[in-house]
Protein backbone atom coordinates (compact mmCIF):
# COMPACT_ATOMS: atom_id res chain seq x y z
CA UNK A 1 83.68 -140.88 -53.68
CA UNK A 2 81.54 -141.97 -51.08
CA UNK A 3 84.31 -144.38 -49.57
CA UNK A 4 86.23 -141.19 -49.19
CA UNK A 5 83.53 -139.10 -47.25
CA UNK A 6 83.80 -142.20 -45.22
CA UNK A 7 87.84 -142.22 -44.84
CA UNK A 8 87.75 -138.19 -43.75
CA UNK A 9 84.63 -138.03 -41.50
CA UNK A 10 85.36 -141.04 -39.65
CA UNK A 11 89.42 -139.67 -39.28
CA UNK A 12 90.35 -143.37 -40.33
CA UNK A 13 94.24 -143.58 -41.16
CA UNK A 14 95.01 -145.57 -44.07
CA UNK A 15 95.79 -148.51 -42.25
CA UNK A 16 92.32 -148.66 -40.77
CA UNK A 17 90.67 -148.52 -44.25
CA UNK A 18 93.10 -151.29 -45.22
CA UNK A 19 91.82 -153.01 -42.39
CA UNK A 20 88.18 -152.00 -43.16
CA UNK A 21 87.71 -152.39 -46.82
CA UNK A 22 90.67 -155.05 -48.18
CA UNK A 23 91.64 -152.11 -50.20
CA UNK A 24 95.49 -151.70 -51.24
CA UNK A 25 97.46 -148.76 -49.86
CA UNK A 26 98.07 -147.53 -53.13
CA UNK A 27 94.91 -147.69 -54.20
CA UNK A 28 93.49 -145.56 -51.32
CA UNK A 29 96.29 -142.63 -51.92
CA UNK A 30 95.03 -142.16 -55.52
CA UNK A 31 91.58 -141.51 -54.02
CA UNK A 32 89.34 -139.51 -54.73
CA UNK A 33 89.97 -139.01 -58.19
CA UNK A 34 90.77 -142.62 -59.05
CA UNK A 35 89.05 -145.20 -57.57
CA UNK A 36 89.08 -148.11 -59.66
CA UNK A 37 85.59 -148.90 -61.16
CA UNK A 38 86.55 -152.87 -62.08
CA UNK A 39 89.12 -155.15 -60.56
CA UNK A 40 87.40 -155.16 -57.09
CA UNK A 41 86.39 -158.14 -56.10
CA UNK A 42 82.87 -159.23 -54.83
CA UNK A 43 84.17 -159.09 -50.87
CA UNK A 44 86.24 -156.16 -50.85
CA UNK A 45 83.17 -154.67 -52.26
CA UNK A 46 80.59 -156.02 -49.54
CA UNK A 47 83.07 -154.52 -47.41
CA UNK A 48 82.84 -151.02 -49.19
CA UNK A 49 79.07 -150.99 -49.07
CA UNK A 50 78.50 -151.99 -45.68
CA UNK A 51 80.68 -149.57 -44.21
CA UNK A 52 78.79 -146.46 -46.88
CA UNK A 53 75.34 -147.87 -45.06
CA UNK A 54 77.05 -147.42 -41.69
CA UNK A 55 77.97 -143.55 -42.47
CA UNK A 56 74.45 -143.61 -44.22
CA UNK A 57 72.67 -143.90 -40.92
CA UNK A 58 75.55 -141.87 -39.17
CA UNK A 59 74.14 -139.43 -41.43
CA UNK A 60 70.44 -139.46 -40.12
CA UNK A 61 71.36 -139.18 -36.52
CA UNK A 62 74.77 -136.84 -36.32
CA UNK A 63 76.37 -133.81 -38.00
CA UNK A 64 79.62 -134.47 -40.24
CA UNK A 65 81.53 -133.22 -37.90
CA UNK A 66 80.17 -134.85 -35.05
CA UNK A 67 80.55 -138.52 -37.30
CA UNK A 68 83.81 -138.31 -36.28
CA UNK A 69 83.74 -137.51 -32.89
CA UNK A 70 80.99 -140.40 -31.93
CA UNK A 71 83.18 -142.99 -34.10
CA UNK A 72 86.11 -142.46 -32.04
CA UNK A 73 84.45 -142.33 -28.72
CA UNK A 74 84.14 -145.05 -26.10
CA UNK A 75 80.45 -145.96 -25.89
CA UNK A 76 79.29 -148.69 -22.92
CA UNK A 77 77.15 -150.42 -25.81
CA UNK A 78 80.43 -151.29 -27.42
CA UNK A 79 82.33 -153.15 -24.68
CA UNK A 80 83.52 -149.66 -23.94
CA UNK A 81 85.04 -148.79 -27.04
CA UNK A 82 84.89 -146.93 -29.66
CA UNK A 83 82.41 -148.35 -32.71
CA UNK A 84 85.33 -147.97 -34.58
CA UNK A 85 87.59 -149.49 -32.54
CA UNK A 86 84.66 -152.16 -31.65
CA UNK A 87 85.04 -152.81 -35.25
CA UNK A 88 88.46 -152.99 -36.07
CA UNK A 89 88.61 -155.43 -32.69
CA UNK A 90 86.10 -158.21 -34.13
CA UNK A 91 87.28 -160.88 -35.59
CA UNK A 92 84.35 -160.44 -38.20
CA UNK A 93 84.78 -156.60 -38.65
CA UNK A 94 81.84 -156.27 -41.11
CA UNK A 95 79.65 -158.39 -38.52
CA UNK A 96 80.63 -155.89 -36.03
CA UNK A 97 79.92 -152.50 -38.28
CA UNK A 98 76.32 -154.23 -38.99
CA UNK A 99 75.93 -154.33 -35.32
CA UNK A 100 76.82 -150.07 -35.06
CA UNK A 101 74.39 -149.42 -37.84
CA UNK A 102 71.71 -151.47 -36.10
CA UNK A 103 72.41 -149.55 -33.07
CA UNK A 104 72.10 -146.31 -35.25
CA UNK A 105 68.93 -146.96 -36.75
CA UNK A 106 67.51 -148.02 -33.35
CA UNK A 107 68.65 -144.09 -32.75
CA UNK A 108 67.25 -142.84 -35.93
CA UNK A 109 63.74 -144.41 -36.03
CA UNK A 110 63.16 -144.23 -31.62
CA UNK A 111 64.12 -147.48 -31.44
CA UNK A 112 65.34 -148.76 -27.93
CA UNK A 113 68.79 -151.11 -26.99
């Protein structure tokens, strides 16, 4: 699943996707193969998507492997943290992962911040 591209080329624990999506633990060991297609409700999904448009535009600028690597890497743009980090800090984390995909597409499309 796309959620779990997102999980393994960002190197987020479980506890971060927790964090990230509303997700269940046990839920997130049963993925890939069975990610539940109903019972998810509307936020936890807003949650899901956002973060899929993030590694969408991670995508256009950086290599799988280097997703990763700029994720977990302090960045001056991001109070000197890392956008994951940034995120995971914010008291409105999905405000905050809206803010590293703006920054991305500002990277993708010669954009300047």
């Amino acid at each position: 699943s796309a959620l779990y591209r997102v999980m393994d080329e960002w190197e987020l624990s479980y506890d971060d996707t927790v964090a990230l999506t509303g997700l269940s633990t046990d839920v997130l060991k049963k993925l890939p193969d069975a990610f539940p297609k109903e019972g998810i409700s509307p936020m936890v999904a807003q949650r899901i998507e956002t973060l899929i448009h993030l590694n969408n535009m991670l995508e256009l600028c950086y290599t799988p492997d280097e997703k990763g690597v700029w994720m977990n890497s302090t960045h001056h743009v991001f109070d000197n943290k890392s956008p994951l980090n940034y995120i995971l800090a914010h008291p409105f984390p999905m405000d905050a992962a809206n803010q590293v995909r703006q920054y991305l597409e500002h990277l993708a499309y010669g954009g300047f911040w």
